[in-house]
N, C-alpha and C. Protein backbone atom coordinates (compact mmCIF):
# COMPACT_ATOMS: atom_id res chain seq x y z
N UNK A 1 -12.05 88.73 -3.79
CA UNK A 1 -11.94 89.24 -2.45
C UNK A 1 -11.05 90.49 -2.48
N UNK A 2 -11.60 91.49 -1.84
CA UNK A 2 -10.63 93.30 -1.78
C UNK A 2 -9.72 93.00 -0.51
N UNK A 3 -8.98 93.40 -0.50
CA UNK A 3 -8.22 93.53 0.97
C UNK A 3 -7.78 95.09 1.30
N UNK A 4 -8.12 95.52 2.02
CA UNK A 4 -7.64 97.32 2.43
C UNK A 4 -6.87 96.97 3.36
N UNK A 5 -5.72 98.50 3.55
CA UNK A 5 -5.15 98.36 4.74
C UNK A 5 -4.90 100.29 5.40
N UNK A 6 -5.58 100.58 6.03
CA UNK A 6 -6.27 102.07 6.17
C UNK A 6 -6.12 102.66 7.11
N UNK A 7 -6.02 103.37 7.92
CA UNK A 7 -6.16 104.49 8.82
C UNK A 7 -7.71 103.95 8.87
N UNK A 8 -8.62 104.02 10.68
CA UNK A 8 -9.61 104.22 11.32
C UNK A 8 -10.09 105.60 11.03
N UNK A 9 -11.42 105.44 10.86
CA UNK A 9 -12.26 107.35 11.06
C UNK A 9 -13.16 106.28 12.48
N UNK A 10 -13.68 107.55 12.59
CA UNK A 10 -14.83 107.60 13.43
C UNK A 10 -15.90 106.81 13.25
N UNK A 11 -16.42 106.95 11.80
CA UNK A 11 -17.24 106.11 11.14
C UNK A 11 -17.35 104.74 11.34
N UNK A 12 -15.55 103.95 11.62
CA UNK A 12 -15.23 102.82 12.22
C UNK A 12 -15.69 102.82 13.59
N UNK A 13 -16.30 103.55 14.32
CA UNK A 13 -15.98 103.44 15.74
C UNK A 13 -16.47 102.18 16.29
N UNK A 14 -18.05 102.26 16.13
CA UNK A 14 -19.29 101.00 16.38
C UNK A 14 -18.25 99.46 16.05
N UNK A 15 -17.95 99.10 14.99
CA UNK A 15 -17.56 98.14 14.52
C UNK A 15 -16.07 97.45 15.06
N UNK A 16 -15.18 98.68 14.93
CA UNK A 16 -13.83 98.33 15.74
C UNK A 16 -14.49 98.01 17.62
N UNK A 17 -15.34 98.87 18.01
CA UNK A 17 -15.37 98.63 19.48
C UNK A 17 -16.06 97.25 19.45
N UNK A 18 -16.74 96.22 18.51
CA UNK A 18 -17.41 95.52 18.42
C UNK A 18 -16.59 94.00 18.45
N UNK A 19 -15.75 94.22 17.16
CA UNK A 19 -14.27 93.68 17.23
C UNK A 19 -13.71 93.06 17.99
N UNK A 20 -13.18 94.64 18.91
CA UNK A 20 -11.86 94.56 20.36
C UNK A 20 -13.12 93.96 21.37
N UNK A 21 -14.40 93.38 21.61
CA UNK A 21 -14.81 92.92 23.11
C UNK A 21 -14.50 91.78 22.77
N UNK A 22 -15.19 90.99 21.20
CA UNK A 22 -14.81 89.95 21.06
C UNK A 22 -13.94 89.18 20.79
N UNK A 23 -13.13 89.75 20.32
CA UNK A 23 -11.16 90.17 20.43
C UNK A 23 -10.76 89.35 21.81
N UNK A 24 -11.30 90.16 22.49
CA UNK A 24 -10.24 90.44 24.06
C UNK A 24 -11.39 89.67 25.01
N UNK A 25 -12.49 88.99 24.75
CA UNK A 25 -13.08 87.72 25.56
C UNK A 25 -12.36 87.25 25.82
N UNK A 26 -11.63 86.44 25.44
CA UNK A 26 -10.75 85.19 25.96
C UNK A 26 -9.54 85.88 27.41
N UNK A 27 -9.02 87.14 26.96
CA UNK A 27 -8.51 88.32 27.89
C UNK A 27 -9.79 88.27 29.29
N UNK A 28 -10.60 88.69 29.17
CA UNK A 28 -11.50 89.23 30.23
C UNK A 28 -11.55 87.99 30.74
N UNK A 29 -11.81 86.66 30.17
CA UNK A 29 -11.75 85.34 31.07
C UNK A 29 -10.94 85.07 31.99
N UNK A 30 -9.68 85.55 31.30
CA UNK A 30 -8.31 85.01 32.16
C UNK A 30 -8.44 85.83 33.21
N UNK A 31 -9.03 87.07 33.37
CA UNK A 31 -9.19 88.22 34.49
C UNK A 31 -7.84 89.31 34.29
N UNK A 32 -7.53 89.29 32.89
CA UNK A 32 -6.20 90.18 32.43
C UNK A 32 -6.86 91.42 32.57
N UNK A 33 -6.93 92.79 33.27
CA UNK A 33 -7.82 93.53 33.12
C UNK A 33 -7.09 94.82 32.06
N UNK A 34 -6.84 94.54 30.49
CA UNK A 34 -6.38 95.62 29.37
C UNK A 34 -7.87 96.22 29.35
N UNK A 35 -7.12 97.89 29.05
CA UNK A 35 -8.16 98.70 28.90
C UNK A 35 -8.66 98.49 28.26
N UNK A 36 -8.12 97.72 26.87
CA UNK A 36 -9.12 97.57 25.35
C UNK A 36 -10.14 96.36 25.92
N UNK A 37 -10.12 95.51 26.39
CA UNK A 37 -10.79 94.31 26.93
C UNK A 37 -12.53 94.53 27.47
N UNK A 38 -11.97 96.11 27.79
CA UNK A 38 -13.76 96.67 28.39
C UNK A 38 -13.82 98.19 27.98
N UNK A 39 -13.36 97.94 26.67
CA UNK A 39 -13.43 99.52 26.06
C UNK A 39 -14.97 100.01 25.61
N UNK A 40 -15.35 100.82 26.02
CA UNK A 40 -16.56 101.29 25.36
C UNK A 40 -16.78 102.76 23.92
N UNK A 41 -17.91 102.64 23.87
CA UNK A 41 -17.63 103.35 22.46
C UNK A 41 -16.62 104.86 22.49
N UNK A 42 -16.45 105.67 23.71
CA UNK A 42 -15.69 106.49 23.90
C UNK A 42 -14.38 106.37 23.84
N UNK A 43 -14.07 105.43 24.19
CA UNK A 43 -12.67 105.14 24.75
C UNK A 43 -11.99 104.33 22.65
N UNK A 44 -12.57 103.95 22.44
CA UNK A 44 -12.62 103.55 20.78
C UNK A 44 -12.39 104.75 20.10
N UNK A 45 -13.40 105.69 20.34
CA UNK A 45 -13.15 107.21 19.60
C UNK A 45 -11.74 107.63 19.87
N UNK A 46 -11.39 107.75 21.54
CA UNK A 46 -10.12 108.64 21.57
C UNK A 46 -8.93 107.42 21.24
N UNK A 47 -9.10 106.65 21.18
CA UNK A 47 -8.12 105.72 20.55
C UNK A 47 -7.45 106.45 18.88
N UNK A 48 -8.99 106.30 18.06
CA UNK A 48 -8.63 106.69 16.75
C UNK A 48 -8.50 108.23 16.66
N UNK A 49 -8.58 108.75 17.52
CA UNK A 49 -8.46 110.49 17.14
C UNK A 49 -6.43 110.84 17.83
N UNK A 50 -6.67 109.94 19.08
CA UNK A 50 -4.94 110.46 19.81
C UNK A 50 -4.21 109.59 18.93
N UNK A 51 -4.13 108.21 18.14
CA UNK A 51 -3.71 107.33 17.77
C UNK A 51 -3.80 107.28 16.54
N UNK A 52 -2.46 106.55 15.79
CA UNK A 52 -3.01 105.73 14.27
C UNK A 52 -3.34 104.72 14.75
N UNK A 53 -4.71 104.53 14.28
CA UNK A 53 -5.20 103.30 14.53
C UNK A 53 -5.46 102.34 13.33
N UNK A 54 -5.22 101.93 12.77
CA UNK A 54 -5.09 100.94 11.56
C UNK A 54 -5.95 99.75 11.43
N UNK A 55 -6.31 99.67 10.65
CA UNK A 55 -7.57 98.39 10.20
C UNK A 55 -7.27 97.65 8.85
N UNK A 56 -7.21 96.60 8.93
CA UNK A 56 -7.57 95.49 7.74
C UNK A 56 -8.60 94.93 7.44
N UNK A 57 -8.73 95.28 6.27
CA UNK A 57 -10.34 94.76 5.58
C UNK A 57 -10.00 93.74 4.61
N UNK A 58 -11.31 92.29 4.70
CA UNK A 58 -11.36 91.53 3.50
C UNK A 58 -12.98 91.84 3.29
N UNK A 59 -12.57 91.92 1.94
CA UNK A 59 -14.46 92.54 1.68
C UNK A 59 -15.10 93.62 2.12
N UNK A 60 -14.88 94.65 2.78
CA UNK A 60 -14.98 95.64 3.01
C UNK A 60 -15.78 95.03 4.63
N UNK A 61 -15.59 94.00 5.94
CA UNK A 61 -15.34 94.29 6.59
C UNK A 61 -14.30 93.84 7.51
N UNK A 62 -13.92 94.85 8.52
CA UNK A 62 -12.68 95.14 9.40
C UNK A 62 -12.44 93.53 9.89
N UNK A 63 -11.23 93.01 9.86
CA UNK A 63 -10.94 91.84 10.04
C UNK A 63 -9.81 91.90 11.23
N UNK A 64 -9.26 92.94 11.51
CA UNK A 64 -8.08 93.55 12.52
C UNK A 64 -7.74 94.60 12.46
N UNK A 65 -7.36 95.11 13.99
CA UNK A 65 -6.70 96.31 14.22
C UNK A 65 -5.23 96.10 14.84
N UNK A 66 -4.65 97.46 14.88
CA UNK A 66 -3.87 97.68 15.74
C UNK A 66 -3.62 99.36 15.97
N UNK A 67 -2.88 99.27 16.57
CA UNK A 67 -2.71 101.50 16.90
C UNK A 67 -1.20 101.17 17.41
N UNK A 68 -1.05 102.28 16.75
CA UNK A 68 0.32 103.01 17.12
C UNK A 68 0.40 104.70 18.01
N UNK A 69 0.98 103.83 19.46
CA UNK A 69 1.28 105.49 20.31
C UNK A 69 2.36 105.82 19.63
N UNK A 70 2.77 106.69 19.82
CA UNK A 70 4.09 107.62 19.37
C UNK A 70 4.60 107.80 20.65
N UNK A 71 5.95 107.79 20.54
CA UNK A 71 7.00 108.69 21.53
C UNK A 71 6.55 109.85 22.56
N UNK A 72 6.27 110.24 21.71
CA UNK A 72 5.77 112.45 22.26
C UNK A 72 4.55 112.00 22.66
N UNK A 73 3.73 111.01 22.90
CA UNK A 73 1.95 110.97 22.92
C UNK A 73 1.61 110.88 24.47
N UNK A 74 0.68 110.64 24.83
CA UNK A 74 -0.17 110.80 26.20
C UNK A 74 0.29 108.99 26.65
N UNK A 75 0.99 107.93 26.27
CA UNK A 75 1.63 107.26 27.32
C UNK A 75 2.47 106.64 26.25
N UNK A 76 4.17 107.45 26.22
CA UNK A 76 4.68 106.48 25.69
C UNK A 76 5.30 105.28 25.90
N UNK A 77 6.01 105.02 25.15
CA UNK A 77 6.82 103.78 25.58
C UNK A 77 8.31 103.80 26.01
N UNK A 78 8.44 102.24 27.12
CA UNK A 78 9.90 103.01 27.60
C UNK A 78 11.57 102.81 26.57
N UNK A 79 11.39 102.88 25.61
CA UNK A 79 12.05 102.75 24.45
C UNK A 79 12.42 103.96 23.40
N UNK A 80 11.20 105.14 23.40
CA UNK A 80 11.54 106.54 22.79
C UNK A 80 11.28 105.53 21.69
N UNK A 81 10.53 104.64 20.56
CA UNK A 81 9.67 103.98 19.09
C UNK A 81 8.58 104.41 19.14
N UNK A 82 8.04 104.48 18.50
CA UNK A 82 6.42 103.96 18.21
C UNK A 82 6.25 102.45 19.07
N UNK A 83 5.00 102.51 19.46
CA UNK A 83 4.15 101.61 20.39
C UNK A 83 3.48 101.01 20.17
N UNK A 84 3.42 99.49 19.72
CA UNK A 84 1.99 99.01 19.01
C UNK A 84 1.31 98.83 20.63
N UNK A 85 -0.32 98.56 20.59
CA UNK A 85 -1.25 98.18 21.25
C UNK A 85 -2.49 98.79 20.57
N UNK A 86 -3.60 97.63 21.23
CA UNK A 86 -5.46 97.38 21.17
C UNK A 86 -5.48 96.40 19.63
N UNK A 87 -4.00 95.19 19.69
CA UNK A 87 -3.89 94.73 18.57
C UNK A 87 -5.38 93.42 18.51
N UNK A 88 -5.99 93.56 17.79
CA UNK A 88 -7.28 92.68 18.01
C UNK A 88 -7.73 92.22 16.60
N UNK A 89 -7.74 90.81 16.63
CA UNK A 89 -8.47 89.88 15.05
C UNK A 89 -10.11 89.46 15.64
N UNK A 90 -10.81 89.79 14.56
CA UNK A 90 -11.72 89.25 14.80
C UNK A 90 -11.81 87.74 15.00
N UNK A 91 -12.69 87.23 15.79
CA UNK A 91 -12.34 85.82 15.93
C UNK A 91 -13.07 85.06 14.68
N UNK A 92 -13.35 85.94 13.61
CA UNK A 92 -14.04 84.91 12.68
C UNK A 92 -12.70 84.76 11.64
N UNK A 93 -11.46 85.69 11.85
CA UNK A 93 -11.08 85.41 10.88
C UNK A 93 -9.76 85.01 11.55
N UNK A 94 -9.83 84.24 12.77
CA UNK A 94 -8.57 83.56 13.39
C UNK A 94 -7.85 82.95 12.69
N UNK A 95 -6.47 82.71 12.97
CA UNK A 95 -5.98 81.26 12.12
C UNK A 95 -5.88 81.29 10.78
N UNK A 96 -6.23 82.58 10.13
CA UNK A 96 -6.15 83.07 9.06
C UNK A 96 -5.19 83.74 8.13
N UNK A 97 -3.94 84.20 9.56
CA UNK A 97 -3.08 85.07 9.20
C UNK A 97 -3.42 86.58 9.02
N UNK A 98 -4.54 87.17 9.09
CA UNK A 98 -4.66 88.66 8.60
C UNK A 98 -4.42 89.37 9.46
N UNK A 99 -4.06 88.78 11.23
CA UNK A 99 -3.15 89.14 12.06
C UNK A 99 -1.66 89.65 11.71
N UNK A 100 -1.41 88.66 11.59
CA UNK A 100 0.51 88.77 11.09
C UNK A 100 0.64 89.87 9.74
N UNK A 101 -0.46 89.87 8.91
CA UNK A 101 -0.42 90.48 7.69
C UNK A 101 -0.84 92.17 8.34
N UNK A 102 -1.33 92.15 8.99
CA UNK A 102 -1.71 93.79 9.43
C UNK A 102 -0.23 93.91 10.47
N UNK A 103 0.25 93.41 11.40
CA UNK A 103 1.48 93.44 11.71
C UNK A 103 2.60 93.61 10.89
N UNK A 104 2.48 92.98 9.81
CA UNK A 104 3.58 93.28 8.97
C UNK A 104 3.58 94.60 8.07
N UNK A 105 2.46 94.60 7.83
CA UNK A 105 2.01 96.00 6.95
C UNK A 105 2.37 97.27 7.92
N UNK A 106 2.18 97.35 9.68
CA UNK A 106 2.22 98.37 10.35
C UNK A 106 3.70 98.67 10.71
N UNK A 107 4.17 97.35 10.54
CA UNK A 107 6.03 97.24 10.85
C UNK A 107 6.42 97.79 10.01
N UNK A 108 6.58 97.54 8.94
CA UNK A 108 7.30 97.36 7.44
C UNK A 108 6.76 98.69 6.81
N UNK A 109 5.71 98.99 6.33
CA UNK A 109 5.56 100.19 5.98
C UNK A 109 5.30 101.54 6.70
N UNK A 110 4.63 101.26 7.82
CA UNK A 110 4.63 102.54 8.54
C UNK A 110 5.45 102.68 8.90
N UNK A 111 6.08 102.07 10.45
CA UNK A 111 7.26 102.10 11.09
C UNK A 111 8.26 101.95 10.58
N UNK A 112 9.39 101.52 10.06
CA UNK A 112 10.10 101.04 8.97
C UNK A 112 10.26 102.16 8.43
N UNK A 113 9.38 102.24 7.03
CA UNK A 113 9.91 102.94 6.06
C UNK A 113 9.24 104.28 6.05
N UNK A 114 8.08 104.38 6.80
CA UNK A 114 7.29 105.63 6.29
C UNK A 114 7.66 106.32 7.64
N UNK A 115 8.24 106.15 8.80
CA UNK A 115 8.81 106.36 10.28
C UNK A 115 10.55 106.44 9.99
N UNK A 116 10.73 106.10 9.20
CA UNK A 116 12.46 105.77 9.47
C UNK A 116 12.61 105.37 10.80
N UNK A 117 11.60 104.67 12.18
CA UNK A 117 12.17 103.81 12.96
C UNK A 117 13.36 102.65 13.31
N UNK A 118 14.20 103.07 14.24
CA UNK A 118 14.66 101.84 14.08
C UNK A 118 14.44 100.36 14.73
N UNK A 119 13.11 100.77 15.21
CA UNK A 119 12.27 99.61 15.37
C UNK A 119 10.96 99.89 16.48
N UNK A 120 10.18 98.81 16.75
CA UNK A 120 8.56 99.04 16.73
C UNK A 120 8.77 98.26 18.68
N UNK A 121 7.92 98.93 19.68
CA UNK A 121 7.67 98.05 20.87
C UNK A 121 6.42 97.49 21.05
N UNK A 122 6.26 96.93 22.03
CA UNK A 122 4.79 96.66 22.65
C UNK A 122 4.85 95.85 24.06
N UNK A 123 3.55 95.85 24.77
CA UNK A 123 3.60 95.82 25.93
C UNK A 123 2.50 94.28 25.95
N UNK A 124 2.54 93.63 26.92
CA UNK A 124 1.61 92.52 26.79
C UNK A 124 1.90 92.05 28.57
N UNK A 125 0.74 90.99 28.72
CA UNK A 125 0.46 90.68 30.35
C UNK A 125 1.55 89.30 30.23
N UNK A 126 2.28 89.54 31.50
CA UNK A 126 3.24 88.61 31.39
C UNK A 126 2.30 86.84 31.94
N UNK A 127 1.44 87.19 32.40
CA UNK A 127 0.86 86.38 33.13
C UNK A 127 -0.23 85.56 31.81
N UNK A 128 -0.14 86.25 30.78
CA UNK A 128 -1.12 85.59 29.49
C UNK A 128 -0.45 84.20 29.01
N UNK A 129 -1.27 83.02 28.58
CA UNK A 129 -0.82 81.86 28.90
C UNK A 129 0.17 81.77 27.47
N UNK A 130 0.01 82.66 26.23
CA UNK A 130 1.08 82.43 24.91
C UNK A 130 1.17 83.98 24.54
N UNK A 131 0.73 85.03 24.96
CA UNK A 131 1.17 86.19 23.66
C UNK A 131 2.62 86.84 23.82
N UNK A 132 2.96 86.18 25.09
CA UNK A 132 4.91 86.73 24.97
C UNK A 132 5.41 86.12 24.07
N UNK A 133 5.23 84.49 23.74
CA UNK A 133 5.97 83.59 23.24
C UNK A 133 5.31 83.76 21.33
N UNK A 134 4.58 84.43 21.38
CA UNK A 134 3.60 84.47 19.93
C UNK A 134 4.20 85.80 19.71
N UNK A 135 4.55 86.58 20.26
CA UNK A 135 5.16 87.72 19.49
C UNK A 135 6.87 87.91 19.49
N UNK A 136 7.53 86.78 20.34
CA UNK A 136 8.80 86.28 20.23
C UNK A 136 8.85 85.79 19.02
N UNK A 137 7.93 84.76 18.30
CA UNK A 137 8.02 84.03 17.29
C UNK A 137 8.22 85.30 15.99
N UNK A 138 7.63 86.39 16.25
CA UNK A 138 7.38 87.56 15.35
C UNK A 138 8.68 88.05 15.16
N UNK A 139 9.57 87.49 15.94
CA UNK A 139 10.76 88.59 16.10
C UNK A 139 10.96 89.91 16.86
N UNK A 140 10.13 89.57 18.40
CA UNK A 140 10.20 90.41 19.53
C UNK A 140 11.15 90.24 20.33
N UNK A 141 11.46 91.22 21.19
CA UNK A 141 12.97 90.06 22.05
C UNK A 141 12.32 90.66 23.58
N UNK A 142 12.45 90.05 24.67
CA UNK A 142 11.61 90.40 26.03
C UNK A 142 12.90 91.76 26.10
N UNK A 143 12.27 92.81 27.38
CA UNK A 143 13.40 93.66 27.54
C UNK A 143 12.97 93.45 29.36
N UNK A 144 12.00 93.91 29.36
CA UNK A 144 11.71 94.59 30.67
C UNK A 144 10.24 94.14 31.06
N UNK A 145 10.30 93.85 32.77
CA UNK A 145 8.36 94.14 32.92
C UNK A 145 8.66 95.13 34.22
N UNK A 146 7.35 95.16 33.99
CA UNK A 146 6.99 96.62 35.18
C UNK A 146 5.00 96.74 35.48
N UNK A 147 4.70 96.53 37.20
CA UNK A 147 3.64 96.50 37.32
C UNK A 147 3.46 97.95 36.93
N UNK A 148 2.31 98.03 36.06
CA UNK A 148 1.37 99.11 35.52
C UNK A 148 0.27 99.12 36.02
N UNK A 149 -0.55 97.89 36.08
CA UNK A 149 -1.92 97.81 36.41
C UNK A 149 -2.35 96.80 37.80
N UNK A 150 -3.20 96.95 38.31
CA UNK A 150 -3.51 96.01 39.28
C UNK A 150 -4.37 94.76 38.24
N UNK A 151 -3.37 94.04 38.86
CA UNK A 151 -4.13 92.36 37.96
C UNK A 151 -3.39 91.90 36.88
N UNK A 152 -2.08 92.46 36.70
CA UNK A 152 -1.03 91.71 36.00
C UNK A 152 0.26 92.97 35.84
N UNK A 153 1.38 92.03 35.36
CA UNK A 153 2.43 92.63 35.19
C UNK A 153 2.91 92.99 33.50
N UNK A 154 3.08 93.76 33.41
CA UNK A 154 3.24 94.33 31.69
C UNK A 154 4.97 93.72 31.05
N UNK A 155 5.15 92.89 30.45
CA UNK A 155 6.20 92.71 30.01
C UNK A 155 6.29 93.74 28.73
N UNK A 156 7.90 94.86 28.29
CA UNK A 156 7.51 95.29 27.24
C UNK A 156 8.65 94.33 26.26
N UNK A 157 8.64 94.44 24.99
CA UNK A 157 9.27 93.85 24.18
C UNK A 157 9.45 94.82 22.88
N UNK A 158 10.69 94.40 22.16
CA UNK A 158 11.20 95.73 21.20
C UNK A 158 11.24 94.01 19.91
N UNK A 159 10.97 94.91 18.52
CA UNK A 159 12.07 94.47 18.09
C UNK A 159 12.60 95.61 16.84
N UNK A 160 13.64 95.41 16.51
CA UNK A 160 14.50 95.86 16.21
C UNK A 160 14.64 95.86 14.36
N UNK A 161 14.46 96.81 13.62
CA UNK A 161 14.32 97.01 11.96
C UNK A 161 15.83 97.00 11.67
N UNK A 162 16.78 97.74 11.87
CA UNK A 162 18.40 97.83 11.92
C UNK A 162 19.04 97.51 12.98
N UNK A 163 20.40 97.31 13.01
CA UNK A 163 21.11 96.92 13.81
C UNK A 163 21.82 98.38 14.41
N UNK A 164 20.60 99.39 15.40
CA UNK A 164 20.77 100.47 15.65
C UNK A 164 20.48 100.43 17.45
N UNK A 165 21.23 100.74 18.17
CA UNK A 165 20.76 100.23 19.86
C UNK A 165 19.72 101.69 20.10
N UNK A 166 18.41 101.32 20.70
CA UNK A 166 17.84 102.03 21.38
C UNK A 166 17.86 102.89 22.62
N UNK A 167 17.44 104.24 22.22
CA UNK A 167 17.90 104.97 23.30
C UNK A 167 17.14 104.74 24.91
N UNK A 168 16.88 104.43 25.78
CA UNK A 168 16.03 104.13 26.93
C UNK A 168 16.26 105.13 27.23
N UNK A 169 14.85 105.51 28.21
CA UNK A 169 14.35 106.62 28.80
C UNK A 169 14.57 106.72 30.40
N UNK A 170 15.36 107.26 31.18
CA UNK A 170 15.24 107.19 32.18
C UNK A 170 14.49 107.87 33.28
């Protein structure tokens, strides 16, 4: 078995947008309305062109994503880090771990060491029945929520690579 861990092209587009619907079903049930949840093939493109968007492969196909906004980008975060979101496992390879393993790979080597970050955020629906408490377990810590969208409230969460306090944006 190969395992990659890569930067998205375009070429990905079809397949990642294929991914994130069946990804984010269980999302569209609850009536969470994330943009990735009803992303169509456009909105996939400008993902990977404004974004690192990152993919894990077993066997050469895509098993998870995630993307990183930046600071300076078209919506950052209220923390001045890098931003994870459109984090999505295929559901064939649930329960598998290649979640946590593309998380760790995007923490640890991008952010981390290849960022000199002093640590990584992300945003999630406070109203989702486990992904606050599933990315607490990761070593997230809650900071803040703030309505963003109509149809839920955005909790964001930091966590922290050094013992360096973050600058907030006012």
């Amino acid at each position: 078995m190969k395992n990659e861990f890569r930067l998205a092209t375009n070429d990905d587009a079809d397949n990642l947008l294929n991914l994130t619907l069946q990804a984010y079903k269980p999302i569209r049930e609850l009536g969470i309305p994330f943009l990735a949840a009803t992303a169509d093939l456009a909105l996939v493109k400008k993902n990977i062109s404004q974004n690192l968007c990152y993919v894990y492969e077993e066997d050469k196909r895509i098993a998870a994503t995630v993307s990183i906004r930046m600071p300076w980008g078209e919506h950052p975060d209220p923390f001045a880090v890098p931003h994870l979101w459109w984090f999505a496992v295929d559901p064939s390879f649930a329960r598998k771990g290649v979640g946590s393993k593309l998380l760790h790979l995007v923490e640890e080597e991008i952010i981390k060491n290849m960022f000199k970050s002093p640590g990584v955020s992300l945003g999630t629906a406070k109203e989702h029945p486990w992904l606050v408490e599933m990315y607490e377990r990761k070593g997230y810590v809650q900071d803040k929520e703030k309505h963003l969208a109509e149809g839920y409230t955005t909790v964001f969460l930091y966590k922290k690579f050094n013992k360096v306090h973050f600058c907030r944006k006012r």
